[in-house]
N, C-alpha and C. Protein backbone atom coordinates (compact mmCIF):
# COMPACT_ATOMS: atom_id res chain seq x y z
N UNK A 1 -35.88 -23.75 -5.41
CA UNK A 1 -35.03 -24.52 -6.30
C UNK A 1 -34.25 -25.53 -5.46
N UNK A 2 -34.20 -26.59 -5.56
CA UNK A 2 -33.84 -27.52 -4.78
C UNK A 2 -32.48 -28.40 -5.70
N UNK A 3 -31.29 -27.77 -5.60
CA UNK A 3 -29.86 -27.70 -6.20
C UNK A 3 -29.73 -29.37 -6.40
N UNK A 4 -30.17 -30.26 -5.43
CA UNK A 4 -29.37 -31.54 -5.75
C UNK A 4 -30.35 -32.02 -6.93
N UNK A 5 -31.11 -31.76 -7.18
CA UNK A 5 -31.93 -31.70 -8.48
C UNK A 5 -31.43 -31.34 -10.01
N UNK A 6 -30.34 -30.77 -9.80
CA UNK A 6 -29.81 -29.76 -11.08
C UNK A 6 -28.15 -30.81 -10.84
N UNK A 7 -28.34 -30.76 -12.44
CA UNK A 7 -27.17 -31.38 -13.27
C UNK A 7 -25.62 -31.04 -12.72
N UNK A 8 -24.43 -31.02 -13.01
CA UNK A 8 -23.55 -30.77 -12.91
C UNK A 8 -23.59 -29.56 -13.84
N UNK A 9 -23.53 -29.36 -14.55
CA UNK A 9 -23.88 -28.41 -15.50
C UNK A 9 -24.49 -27.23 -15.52
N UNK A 10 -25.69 -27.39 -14.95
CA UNK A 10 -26.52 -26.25 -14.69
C UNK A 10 -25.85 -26.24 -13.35
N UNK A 11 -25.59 -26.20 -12.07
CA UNK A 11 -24.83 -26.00 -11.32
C UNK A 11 -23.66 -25.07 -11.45
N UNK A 12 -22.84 -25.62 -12.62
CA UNK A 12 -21.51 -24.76 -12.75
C UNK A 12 -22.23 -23.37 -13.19
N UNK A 13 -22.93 -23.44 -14.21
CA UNK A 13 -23.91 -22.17 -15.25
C UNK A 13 -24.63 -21.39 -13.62
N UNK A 14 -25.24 -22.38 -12.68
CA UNK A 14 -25.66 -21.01 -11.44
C UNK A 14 -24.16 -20.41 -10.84
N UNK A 15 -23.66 -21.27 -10.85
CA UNK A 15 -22.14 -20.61 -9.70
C UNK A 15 -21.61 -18.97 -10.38
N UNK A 16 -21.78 -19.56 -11.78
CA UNK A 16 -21.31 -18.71 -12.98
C UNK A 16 -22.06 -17.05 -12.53
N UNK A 17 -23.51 -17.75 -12.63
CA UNK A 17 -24.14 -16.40 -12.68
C UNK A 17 -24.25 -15.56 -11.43
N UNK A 18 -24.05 -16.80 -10.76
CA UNK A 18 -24.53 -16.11 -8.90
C UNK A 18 -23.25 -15.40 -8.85
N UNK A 19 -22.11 -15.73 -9.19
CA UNK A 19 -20.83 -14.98 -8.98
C UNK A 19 -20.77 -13.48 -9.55
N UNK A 20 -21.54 -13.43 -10.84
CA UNK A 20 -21.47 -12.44 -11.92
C UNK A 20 -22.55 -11.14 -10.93
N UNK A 21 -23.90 -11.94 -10.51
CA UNK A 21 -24.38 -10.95 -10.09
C UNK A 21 -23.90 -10.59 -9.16
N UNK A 22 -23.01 -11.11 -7.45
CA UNK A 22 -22.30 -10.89 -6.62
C UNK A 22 -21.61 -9.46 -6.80
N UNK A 23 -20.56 -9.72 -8.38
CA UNK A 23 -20.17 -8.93 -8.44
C UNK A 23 -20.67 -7.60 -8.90
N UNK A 24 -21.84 -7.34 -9.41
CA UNK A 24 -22.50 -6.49 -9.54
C UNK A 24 -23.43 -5.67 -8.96
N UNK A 25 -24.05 -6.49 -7.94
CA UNK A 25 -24.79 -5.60 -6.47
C UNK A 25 -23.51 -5.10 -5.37
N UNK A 26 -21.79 -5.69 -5.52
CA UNK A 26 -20.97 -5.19 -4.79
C UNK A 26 -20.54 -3.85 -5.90
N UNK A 27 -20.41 -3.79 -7.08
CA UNK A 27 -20.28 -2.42 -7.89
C UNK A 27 -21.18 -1.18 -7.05
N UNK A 28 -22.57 -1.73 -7.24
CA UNK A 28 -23.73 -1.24 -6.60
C UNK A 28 -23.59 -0.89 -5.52
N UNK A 29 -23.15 -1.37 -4.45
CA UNK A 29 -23.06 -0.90 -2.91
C UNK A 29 -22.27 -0.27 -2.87
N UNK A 30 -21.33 -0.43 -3.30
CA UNK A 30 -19.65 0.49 -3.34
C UNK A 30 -20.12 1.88 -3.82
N UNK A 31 -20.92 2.00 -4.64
CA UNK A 31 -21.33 3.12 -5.51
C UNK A 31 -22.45 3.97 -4.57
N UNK A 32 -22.98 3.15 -3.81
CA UNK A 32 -24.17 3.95 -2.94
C UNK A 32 -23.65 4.27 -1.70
N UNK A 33 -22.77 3.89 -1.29
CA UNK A 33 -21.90 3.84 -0.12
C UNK A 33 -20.77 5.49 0.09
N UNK A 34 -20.01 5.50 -1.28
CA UNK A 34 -19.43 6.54 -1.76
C UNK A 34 -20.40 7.62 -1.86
N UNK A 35 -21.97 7.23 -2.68
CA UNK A 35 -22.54 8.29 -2.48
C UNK A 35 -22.74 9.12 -1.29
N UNK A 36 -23.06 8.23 -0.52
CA UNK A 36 -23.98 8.83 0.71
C UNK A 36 -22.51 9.44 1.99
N UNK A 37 -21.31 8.87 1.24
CA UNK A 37 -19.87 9.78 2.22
C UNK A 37 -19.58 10.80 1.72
N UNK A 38 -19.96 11.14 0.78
CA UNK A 38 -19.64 12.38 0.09
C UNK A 38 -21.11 13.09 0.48
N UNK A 39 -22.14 12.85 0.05
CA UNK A 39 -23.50 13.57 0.46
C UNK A 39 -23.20 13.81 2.32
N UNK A 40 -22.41 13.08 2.96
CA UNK A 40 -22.54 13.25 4.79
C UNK A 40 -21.66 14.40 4.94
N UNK A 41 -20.15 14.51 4.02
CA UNK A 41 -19.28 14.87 3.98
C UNK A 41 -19.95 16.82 3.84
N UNK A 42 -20.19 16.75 2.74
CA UNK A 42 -21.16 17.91 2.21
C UNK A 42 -21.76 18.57 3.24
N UNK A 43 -22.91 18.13 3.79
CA UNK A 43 -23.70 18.21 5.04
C UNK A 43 -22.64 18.43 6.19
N UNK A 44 -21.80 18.56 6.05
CA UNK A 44 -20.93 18.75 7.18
C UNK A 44 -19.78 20.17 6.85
N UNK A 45 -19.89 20.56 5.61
CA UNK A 45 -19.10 21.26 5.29
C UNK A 45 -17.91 20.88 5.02
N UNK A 46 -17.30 19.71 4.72
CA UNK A 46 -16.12 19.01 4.57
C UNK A 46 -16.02 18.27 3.15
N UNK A 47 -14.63 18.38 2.70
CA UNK A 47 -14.48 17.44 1.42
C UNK A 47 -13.96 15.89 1.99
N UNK A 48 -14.20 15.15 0.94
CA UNK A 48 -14.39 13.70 1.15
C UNK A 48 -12.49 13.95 1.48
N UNK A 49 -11.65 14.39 1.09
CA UNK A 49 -9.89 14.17 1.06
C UNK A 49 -10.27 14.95 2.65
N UNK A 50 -11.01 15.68 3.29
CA UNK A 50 -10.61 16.11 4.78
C UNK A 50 -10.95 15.05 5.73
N UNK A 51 -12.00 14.62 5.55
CA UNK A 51 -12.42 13.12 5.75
C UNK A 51 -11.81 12.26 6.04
N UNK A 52 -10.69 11.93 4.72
CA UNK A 52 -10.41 10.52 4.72
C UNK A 52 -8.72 10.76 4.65
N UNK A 53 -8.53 12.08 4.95
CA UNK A 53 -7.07 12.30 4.97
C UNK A 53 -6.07 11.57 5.93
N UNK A 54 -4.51 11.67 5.63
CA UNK A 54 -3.82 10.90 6.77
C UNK A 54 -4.62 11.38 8.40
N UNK A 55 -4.02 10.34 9.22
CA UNK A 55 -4.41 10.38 10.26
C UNK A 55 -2.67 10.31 11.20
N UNK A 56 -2.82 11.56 11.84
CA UNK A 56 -1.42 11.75 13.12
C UNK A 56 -0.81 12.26 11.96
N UNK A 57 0.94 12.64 12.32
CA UNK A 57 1.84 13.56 12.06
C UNK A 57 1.90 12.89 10.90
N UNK A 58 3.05 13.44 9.91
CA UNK A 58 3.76 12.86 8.75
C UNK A 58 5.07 12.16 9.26
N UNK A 59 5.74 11.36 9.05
CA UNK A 59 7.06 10.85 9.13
C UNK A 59 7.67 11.46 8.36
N UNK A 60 9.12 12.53 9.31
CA UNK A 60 9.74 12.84 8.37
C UNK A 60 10.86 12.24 7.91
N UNK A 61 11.57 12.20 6.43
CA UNK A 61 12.59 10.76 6.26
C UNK A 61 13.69 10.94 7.36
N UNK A 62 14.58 9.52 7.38
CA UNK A 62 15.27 9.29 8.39
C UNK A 62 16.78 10.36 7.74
N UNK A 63 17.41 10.86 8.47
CA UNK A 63 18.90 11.51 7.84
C UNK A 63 19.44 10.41 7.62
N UNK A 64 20.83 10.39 6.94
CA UNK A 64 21.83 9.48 6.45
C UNK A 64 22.72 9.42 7.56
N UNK A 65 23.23 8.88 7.83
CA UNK A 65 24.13 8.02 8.90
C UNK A 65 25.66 8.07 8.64
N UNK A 66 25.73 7.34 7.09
CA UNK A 66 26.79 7.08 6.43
C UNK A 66 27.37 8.07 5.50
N UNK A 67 28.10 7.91 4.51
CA UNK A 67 27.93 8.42 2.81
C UNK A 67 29.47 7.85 2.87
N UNK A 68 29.45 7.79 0.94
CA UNK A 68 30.70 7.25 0.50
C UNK A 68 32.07 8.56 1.03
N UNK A 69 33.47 7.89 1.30
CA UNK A 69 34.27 8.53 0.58
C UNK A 69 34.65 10.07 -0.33
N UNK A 70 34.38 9.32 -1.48
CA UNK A 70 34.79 9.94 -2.78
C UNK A 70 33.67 9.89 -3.33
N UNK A 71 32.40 9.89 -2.94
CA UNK A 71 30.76 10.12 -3.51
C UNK A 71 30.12 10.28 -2.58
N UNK A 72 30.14 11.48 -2.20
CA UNK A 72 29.08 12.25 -0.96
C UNK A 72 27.40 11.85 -1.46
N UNK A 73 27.28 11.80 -2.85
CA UNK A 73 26.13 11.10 -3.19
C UNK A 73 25.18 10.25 -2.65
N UNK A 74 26.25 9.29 -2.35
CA UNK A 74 26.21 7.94 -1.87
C UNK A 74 25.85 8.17 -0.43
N UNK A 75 24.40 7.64 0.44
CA UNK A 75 24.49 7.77 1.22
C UNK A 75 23.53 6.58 2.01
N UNK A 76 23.83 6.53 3.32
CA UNK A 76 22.84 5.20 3.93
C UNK A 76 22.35 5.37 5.30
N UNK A 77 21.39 5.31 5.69
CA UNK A 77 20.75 5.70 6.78
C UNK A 77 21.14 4.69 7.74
N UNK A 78 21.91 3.98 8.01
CA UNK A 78 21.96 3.09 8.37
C UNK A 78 20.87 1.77 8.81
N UNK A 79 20.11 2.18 8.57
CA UNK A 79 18.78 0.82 8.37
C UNK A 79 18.76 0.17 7.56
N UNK A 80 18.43 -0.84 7.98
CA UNK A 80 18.16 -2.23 6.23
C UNK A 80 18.96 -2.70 6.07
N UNK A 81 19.72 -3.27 4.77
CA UNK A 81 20.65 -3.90 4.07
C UNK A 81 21.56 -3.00 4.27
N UNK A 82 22.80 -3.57 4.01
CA UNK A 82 24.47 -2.35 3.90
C UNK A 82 23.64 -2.50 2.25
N UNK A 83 24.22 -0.86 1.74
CA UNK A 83 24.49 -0.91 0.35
C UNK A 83 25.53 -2.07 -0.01
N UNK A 84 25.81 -1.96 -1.15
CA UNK A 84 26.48 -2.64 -2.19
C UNK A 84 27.95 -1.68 -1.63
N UNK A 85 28.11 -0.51 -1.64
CA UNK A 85 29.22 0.24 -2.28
C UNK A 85 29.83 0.38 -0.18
N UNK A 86 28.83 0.20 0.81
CA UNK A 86 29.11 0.11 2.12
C UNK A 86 30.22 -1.47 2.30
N UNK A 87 29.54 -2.21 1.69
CA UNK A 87 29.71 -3.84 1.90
C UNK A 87 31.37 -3.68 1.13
N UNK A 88 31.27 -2.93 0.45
CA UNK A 88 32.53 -3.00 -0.42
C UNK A 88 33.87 -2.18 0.15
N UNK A 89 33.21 -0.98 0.96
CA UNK A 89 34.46 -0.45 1.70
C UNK A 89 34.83 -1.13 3.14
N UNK A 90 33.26 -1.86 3.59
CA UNK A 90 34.07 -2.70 4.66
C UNK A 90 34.73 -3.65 4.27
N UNK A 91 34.58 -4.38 3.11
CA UNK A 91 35.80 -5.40 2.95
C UNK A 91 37.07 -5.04 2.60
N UNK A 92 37.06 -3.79 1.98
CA UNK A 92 38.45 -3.22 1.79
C UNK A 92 38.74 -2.93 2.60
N UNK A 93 38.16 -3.14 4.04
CA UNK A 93 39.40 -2.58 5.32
C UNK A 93 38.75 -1.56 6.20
N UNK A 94 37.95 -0.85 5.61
CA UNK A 94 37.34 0.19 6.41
C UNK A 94 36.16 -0.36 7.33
N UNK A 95 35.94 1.01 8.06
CA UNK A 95 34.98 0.30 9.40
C UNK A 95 33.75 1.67 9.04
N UNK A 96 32.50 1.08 9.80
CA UNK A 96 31.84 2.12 9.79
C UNK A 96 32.03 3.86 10.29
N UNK A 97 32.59 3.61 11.45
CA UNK A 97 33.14 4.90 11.91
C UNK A 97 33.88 5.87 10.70
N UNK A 98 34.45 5.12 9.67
CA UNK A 98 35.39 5.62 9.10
C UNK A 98 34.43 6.79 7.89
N UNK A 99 33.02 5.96 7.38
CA UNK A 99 31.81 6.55 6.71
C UNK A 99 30.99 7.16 7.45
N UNK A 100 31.49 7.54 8.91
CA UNK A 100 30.11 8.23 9.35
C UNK A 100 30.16 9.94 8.46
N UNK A 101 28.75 10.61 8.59
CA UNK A 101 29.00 11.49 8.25
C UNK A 101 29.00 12.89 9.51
């Protein structure tokens, strides 16, 4: 098929279709691909989640640093942004030391 031959038209109508099937032999591979990790997985005595599970330790969360006052609730690891309710006791005067916990 020799493309500079073909219309504007029929052009857009191949892009159309070549795209459509693209996406359908990638359905296809994805699908044979999965098969054959789970069929290796099997053959190995392993489930596809032992496989493909995290990799190294878990992170455990960071402790809090801070907390309010009068709302032990309230608390901030000290990373990131100041809270809202941090930003608000340092302008009233207080210092961090004063929220440590």
């Amino acid at each position: 098929m020799e493309l500079s031959n073909l219309s504007f038209a029929d052009l857009l109508s191949l892009k159309s279709d070549l795209e459509n099937e693209i996406k359908r032999r990638e359905h296809e591979e994805k699908a044979k691909a999965k098969k054959q990790i789970v069929e290796l997985a099997r053959a190995y005595g392993l489930s596809v989640e032992e496989v493909l599970g995290k990799v190294g330790p878990a992170r455990k969360p960071v402790e809090a640093k801070y907390c309010h006052p009068q709302n032990p609730e309230l608390t901030w690891t000290g990373r990131g942004r100041k809270p809202l309710w941090v930003q608000e006791l340092l302008a009233a005067g207080k210092n961090l030391e004063d929220l440590a916990i």
